[in-house]
Protein backbone atom coordinates (compact mmCIF):
# COMPACT_ATOMS: atom_id res chain seq x y z
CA UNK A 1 -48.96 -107.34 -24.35
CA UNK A 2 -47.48 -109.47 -21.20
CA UNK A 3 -49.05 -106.83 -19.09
CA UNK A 4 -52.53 -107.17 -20.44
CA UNK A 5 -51.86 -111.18 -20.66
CA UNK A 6 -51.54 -111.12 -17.25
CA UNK A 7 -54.47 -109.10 -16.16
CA UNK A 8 -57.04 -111.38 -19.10
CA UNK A 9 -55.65 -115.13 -18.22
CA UNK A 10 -57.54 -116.15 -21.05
CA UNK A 11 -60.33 -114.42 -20.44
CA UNK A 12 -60.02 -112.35 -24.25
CA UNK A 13 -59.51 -108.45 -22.54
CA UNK A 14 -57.32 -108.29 -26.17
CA UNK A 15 -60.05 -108.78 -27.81
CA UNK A 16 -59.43 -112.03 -29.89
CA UNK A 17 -61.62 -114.50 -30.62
CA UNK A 18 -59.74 -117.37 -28.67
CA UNK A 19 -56.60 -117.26 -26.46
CA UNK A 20 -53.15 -117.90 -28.58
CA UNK A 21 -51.80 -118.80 -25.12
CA UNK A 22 -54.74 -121.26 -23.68
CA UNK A 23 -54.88 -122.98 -27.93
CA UNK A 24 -51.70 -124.52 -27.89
CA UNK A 25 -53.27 -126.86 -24.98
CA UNK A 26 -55.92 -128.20 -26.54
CA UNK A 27 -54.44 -130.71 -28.41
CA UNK A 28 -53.82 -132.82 -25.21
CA UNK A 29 -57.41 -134.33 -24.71
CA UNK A 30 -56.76 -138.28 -25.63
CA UNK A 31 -60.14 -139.39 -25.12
CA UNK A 32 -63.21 -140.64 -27.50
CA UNK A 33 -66.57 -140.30 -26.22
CA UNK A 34 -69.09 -142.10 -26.96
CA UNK A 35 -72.78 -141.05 -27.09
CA UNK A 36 -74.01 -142.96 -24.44
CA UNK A 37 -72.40 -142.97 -20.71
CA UNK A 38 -73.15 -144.41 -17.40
CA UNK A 39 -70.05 -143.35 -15.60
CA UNK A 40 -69.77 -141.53 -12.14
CA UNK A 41 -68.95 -137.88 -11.94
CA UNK A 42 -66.72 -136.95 -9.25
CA UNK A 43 -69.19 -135.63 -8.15
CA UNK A 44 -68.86 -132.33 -9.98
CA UNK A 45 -71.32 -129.65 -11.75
CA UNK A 46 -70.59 -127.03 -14.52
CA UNK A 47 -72.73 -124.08 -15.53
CA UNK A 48 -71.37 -121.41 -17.93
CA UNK A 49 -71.59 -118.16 -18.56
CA UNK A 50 -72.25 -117.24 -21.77
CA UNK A 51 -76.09 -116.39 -22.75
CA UNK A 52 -77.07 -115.73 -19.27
CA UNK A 53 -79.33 -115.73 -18.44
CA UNK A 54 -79.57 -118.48 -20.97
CA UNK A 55 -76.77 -121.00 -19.92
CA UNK A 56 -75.71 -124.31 -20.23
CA UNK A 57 -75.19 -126.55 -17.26
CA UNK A 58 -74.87 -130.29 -16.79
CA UNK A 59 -72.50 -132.66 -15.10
CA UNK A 60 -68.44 -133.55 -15.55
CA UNK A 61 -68.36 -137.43 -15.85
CA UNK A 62 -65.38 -139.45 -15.35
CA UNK A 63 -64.07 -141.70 -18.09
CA UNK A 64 -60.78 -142.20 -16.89
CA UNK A 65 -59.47 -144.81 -15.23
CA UNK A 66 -58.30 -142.53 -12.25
CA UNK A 67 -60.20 -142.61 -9.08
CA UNK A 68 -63.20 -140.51 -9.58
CA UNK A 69 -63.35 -138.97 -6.29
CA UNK A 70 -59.88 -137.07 -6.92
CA UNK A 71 -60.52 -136.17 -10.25
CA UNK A 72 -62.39 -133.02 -9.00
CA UNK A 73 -60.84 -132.71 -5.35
CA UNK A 74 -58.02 -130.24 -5.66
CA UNK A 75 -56.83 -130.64 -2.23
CA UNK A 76 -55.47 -134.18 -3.15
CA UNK A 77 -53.73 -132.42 -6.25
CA UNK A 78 -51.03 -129.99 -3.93
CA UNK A 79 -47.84 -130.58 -4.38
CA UNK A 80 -47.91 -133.04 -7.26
CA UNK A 81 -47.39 -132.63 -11.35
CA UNK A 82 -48.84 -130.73 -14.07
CA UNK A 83 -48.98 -134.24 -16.17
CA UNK A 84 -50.99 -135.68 -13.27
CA UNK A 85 -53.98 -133.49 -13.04
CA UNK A 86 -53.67 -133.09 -16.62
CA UNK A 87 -54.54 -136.93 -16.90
CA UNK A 88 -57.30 -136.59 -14.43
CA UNK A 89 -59.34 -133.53 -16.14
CA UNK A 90 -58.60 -134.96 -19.62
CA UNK A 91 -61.33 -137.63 -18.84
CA UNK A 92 -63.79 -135.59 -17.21
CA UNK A 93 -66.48 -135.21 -19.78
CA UNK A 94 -68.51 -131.94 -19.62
CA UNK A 95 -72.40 -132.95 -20.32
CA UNK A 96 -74.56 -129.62 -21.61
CA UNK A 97 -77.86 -128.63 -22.02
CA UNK A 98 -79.34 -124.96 -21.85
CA UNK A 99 -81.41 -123.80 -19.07
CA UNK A 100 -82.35 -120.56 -17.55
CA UNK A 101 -80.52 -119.89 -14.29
CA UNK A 102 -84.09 -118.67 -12.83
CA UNK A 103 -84.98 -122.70 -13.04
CA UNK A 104 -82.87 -123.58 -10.02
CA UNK A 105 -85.98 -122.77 -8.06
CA UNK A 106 -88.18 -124.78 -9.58
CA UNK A 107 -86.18 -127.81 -12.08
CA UNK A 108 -86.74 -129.54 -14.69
CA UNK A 109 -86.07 -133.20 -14.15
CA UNK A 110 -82.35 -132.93 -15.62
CA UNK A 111 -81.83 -130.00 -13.73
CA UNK A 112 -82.36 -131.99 -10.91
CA UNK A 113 -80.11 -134.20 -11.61
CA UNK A 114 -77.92 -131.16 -11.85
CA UNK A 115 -78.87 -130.53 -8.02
CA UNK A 116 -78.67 -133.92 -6.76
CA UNK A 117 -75.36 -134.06 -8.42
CA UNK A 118 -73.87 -130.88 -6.71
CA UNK A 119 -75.81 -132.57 -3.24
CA UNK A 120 -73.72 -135.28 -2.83
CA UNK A 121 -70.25 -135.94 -0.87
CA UNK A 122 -68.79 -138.55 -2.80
CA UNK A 123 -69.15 -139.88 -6.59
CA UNK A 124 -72.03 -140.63 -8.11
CA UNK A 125 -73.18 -142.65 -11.07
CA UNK A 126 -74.92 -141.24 -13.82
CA UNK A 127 -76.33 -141.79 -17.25
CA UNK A 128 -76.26 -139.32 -19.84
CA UNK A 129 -77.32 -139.56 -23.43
CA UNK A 130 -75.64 -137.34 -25.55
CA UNK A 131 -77.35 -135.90 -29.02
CA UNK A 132 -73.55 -134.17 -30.08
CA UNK A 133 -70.13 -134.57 -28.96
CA UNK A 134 -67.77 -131.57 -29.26
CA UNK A 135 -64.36 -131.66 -30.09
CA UNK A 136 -61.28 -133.38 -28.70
CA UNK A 137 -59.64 -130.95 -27.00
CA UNK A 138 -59.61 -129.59 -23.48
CA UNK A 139 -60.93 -125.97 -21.91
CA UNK A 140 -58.58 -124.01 -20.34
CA UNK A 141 -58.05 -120.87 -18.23
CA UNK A 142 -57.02 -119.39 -15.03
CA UNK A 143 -59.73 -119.45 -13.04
CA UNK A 144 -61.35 -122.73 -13.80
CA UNK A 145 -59.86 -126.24 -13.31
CA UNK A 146 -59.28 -127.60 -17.18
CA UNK A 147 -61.82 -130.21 -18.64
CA UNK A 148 -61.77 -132.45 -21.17
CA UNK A 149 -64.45 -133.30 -24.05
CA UNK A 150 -68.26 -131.36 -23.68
CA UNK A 151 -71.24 -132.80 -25.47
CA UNK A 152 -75.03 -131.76 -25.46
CA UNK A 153 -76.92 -134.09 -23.29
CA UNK A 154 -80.30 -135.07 -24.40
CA UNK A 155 -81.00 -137.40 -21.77
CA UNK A 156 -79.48 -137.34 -17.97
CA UNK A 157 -80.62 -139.29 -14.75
CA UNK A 158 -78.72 -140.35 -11.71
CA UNK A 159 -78.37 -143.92 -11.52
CA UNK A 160 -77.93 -144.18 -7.48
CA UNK A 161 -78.41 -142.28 -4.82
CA UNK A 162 -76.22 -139.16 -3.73
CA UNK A 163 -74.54 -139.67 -0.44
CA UNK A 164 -75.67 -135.79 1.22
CA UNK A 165 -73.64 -134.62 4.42
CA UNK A 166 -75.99 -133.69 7.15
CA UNK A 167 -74.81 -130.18 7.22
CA UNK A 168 -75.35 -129.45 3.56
CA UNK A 169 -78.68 -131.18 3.89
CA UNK A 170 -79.17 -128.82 6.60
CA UNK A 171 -77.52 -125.98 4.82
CA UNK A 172 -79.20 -126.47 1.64
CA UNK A 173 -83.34 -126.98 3.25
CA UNK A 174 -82.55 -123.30 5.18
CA UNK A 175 -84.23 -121.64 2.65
CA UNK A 176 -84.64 -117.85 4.85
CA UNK A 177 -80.31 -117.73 5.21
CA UNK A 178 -78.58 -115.63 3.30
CA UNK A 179 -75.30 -116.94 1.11
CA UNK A 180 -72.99 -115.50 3.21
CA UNK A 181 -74.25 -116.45 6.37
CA UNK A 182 -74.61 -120.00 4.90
CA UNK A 183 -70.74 -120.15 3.37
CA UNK A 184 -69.38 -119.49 6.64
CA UNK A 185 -71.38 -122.09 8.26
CA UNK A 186 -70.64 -124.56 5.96
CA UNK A 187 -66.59 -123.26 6.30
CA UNK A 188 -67.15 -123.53 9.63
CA UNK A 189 -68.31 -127.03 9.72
CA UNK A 190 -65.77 -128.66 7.57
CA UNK A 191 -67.31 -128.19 4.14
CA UNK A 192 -65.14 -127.38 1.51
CA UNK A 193 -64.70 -124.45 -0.65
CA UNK A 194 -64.92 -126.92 -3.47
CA UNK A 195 -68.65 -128.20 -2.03
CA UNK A 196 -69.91 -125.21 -1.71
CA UNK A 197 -68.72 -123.65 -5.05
CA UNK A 198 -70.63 -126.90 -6.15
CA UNK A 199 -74.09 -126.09 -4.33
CA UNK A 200 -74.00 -122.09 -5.18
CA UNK A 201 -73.28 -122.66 -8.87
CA UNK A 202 -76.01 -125.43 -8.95
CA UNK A 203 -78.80 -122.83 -7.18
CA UNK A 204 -79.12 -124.29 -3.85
CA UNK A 205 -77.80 -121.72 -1.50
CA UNK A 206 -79.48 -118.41 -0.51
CA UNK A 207 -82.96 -117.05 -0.01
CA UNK A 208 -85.69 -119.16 -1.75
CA UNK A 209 -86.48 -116.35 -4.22
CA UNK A 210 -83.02 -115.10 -4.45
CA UNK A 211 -81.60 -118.73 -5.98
CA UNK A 212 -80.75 -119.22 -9.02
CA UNK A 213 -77.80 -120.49 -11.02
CA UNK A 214 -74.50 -119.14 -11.09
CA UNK A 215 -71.68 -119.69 -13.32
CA UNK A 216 -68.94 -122.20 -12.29
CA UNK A 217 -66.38 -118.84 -12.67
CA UNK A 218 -68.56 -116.84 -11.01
CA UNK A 219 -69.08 -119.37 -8.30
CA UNK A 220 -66.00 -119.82 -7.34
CA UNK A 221 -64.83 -116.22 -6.75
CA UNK A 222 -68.06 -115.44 -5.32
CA UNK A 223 -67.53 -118.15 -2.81
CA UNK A 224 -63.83 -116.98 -1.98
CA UNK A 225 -64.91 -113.59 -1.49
CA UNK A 226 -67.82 -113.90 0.87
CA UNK A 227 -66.59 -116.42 2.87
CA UNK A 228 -63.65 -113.59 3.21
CA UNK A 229 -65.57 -110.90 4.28
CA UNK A 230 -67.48 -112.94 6.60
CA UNK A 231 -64.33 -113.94 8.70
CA UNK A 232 -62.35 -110.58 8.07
CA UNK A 233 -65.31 -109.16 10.20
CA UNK A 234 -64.33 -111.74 13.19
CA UNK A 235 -61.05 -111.44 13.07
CA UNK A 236 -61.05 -107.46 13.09
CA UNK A 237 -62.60 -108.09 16.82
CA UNK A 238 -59.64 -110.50 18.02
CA UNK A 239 -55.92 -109.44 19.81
CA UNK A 240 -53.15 -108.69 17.05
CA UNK A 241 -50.12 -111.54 16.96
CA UNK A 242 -47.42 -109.96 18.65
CA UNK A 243 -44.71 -111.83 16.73
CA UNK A 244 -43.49 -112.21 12.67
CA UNK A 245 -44.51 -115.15 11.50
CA UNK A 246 -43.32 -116.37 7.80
CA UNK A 247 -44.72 -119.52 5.80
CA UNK A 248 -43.23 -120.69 2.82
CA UNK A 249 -44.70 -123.62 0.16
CA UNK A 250 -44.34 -123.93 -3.60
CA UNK A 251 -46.13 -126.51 -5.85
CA UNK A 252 -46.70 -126.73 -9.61
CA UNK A 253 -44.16 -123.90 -10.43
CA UNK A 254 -45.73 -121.45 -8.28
CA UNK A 255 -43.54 -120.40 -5.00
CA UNK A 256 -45.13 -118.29 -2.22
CA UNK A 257 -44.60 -116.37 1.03
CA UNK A 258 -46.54 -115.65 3.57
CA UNK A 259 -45.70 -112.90 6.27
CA UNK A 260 -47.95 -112.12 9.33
CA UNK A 261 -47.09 -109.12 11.00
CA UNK A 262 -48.77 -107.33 14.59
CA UNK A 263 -50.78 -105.10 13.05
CA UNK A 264 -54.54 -103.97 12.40
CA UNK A 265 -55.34 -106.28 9.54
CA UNK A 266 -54.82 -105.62 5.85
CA UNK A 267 -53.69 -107.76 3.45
CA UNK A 268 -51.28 -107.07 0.46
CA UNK A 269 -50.48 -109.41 -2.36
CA UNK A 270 -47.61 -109.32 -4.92
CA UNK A 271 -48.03 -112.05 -8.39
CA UNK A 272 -44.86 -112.14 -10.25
CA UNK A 273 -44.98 -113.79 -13.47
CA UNK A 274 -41.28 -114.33 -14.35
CA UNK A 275 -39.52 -114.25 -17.57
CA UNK A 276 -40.42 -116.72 -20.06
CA UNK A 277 -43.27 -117.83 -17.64
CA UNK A 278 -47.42 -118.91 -18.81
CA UNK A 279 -48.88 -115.61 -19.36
CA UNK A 280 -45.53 -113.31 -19.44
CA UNK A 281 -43.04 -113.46 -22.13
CA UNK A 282 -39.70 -111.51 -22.79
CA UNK A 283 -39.90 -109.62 -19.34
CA UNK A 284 -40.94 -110.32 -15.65
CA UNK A 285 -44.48 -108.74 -14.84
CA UNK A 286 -45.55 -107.92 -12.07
CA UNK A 287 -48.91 -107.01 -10.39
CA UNK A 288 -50.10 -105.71 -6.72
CA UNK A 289 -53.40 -105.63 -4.79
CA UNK A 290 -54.46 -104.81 -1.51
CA UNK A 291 -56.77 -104.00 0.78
CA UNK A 292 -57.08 -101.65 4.16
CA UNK A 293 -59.21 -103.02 7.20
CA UNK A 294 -61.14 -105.39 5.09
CA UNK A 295 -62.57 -102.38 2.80
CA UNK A 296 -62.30 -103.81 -1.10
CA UNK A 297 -64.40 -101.65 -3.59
CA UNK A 298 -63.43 -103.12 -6.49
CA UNK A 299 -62.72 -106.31 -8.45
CA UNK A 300 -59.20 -107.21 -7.97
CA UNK A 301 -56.26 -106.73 -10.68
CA UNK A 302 -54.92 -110.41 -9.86
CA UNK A 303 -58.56 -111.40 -10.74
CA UNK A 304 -59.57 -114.86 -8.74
CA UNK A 305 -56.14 -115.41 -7.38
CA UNK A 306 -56.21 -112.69 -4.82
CA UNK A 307 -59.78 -113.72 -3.21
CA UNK A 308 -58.77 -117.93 -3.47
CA UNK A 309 -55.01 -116.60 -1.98
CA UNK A 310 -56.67 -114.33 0.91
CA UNK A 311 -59.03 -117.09 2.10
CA UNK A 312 -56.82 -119.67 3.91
CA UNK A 313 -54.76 -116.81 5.54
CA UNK A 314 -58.45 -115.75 7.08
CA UNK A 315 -58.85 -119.54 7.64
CA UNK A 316 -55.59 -119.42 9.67
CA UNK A 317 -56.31 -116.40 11.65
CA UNK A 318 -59.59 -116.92 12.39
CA UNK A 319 -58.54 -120.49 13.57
CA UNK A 320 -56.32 -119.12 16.12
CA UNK A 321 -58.34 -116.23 17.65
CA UNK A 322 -55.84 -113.51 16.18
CA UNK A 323 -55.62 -110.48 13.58
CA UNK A 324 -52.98 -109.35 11.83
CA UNK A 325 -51.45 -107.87 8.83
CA UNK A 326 -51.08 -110.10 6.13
CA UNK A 327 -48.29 -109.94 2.73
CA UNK A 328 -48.06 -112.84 0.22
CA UNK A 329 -45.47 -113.17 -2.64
CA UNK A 330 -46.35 -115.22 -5.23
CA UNK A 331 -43.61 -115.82 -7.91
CA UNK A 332 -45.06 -117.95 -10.96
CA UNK A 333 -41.85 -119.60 -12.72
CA UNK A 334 -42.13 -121.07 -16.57
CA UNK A 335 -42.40 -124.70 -15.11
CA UNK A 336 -45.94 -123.54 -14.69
CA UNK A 337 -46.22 -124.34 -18.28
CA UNK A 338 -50.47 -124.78 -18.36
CA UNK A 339 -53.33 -122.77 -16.41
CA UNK A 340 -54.89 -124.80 -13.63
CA UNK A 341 -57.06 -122.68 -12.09
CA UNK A 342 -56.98 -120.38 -8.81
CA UNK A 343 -56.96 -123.30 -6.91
CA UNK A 344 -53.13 -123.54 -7.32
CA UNK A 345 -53.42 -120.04 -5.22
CA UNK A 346 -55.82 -121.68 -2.77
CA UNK A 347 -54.05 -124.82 -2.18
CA UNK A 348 -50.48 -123.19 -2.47
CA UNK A 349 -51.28 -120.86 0.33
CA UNK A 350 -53.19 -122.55 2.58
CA UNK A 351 -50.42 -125.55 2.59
CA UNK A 352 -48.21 -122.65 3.38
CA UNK A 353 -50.11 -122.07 6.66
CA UNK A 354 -50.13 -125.77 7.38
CA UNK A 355 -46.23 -125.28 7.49
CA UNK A 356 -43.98 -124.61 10.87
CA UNK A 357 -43.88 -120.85 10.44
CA UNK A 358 -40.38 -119.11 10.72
CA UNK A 359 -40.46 -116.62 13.66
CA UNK A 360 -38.44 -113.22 13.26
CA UNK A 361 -38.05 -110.60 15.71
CA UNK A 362 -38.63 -107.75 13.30
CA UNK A 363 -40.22 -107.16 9.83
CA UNK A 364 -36.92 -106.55 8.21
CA UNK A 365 -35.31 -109.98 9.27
CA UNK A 366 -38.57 -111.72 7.80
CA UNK A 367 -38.48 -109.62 4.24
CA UNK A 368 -34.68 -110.49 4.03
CA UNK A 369 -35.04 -114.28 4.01
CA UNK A 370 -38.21 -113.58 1.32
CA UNK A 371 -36.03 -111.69 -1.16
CA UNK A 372 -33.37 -114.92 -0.65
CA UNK A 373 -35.84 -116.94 -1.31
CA UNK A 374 -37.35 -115.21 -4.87
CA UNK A 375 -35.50 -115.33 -8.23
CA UNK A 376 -37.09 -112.27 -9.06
CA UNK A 377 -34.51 -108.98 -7.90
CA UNK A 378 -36.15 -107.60 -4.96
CA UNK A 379 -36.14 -103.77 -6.31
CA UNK A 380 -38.69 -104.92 -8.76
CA UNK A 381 -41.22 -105.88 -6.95
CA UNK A 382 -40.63 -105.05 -3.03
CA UNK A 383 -41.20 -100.88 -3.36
CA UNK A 384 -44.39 -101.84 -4.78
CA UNK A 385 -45.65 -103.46 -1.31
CA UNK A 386 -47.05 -99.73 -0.45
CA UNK A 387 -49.09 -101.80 3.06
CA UNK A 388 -45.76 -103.25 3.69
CA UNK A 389 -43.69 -99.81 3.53
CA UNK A 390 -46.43 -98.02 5.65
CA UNK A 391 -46.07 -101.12 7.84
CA UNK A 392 -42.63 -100.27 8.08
CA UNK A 393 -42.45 -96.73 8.98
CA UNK A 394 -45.58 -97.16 11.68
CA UNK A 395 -43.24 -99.81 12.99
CA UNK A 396 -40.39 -97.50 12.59
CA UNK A 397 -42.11 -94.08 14.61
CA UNK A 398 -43.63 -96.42 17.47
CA UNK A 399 -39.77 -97.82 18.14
CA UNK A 400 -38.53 -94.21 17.57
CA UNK A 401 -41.30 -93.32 20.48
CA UNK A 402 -40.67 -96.12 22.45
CA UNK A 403 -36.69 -96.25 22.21
């Protein structure tokens, strides 16, 4: 059952009704909400999933007394505790009403709200009149960010005006662009992943005809994964590193390891859920993707994690002007005791780039401080790095040839 707890996260592959794993959280909401709020949302939008294309959408407001504009910003979260964010998505309120995702084209007036919400660059006040309030508990799962209390909304307006960056102004009004060509400019121009997962989900990116909304979930692989491809294609044109470069981070019980390598790029990623840890119990279990030369046919095994992990290695690469081959360990230990969301992946990798890198003169040096550096023994997990072993023996006939 670890094995197939792993692969689901919460997402019900065994076929239960709800999650035994993802229940035992939701007594820690601590909040009462009250039918009528004018509170700012971080800003932040949610639109779910099930119905579609009958969903419900609305906004997360803030009732805590926490700063709103880091209740939603994962890149202030890196590095600190579980208890923290905890305490800032108990008090996010999630406001619903149902709406078909075709609408983002043409909105109601809540639903433009909705858009005005996912607009803005800072937090934003709103009012929202609620008809039910659901229970206290939070929403958990592996993908998504938790959240506190949802209620159905009956009545929503924004009280002041958003604050819109020029480029998503400009991003959002090009109306002929496609998504991925629009993701990588907005990467490009300092916009976060976060942003933009806001403005795809809400129906504001794409062709005019094409938009529409998308599921937070969906949103935020979808964003991961083109803005990927998009700069996998540059960097495949750009000079292979001709060194071994290894980064190292860990943050809310999840360690990782980074190793560039001179090579043609691929990337290979190893998740090791150890013994006793969130979604593993008696045994260690471990899972491997990969990918050759950018070519990915199918959704990955490691789910969300592998696209949010691959993303700021691309960011780093494509920063510098250089291709490589890229392998990241991830080794998830039990202090890792509730599901955050992938962006523990995003953030714990790319503040693994932002580190001084080790430098090694071959691969073998760099995979020998890794295994020192894991709890997990290396014979479990390190033959199943197949990129890495061809890596190896490539590296292993050119020296032969070159001796």
């Amino acid at each position: 059952m670890s094995r197939l707890c792993v692969r689901c996260k919460g997402n019900l592959l065994c076929g239960r009704s709800k999650c035994p794993i993802t229940e035992r959280f939701r007594f820690l909401s601590r909040y009462e909400v009250r039918d009528h709020l004018i509170d700012p949302t971080p800003p932040s939008v949610f639109v779910g999933r099930y119905g579609y294309p009958a969903v419900n959408a609305g906004p997360l407001i803030s009732i805590t007394d926490a700063p709103p504009e880091i209740t939603d910003n994962p890149g202030e979260w890196a590095g600190g505790r579980i208890e923290d964010v905890l305490r800032f998505r108990t008090g996010l309120v999630r406001g619903n009403f149902r709406v078909n995702v075709e609408e983002a084209r043409d909105p109601g007036r809540m639903l433009q709200y909705v858009q005005e919400i996912a607009l803005s660059g800072s937090p934003i006040d709103v009012e929202a009149k609620f008809s039910k309030i659901g229970n206290n508990s939070m929403r958990f799962d592996d993908t998504l960010a938790p959240h506190g209390i949802s209620g159905t909304v009956k009545d929503l307006r924004v009280v002041d005006n958003p604050k819109v960056p020029h480029k998503v102004e400009r991003a959002v009004g090009d109306t002929d662009a496609r998504v991925s060509e629009i993701t990588a400019e907005l990467l490009d121009n300092g916009v976060s992943t976060y942003h933009i997962q806001r403005l795809l989900t809400a129906g504001l990116l794409g062709k005019k005809r094409d938009r529409r909304l998308v599921p937070t979930r969906w949103a935020v692989t979808a964003v991961h994964d083109t803005a990927g491809k998009e700069l996998i294609a540059r960097i495949m044109m750009y000079d292979q590193i001709n060194e071994f470069l290894l980064f190292s981070y860990e943050h809310f019980g999840n360690h990782f390891e980074v190793l560039l390598m001179p090579a043609p790029y691929f990337f290979e990623i190893v998740e090791i859920w150890t013994k006793n840890s969130l979604w593993s119990s008696g045994s260690a279990v471990i899972e491997v993707d990969r990918e050759r030369r950018g070519v990915k046919k199918t959704y990955s095994v490691l789910g969300g994690g592998y696209y949010a992990g691959r993303l700021p290695v691309l960011e780093y690469l494509n920063e510098r002007k250089k291709q490589a081959g890229a392998m990241v360990v991830r080794e998830i230990h039990p202090s890792y005791w509730a599901p955050l969301g992938v962006w523990v992946v995003e953030e714990g990798v790319r503040n693994a780039m932002k580190s001084k890198p080790e430098i090694f003169e071959n691969v073998d040096q760099a995979v020998e401080r890794i295994k020192n550096r894991i709890r997990t023994p290396f014979q479990k997990w390190l033959p199943r790095l197949s990129m890495l072993r061809e890596f190896k023996e490539q590296r292993s006939i050119y020296d032969f040839l070159n001796g």
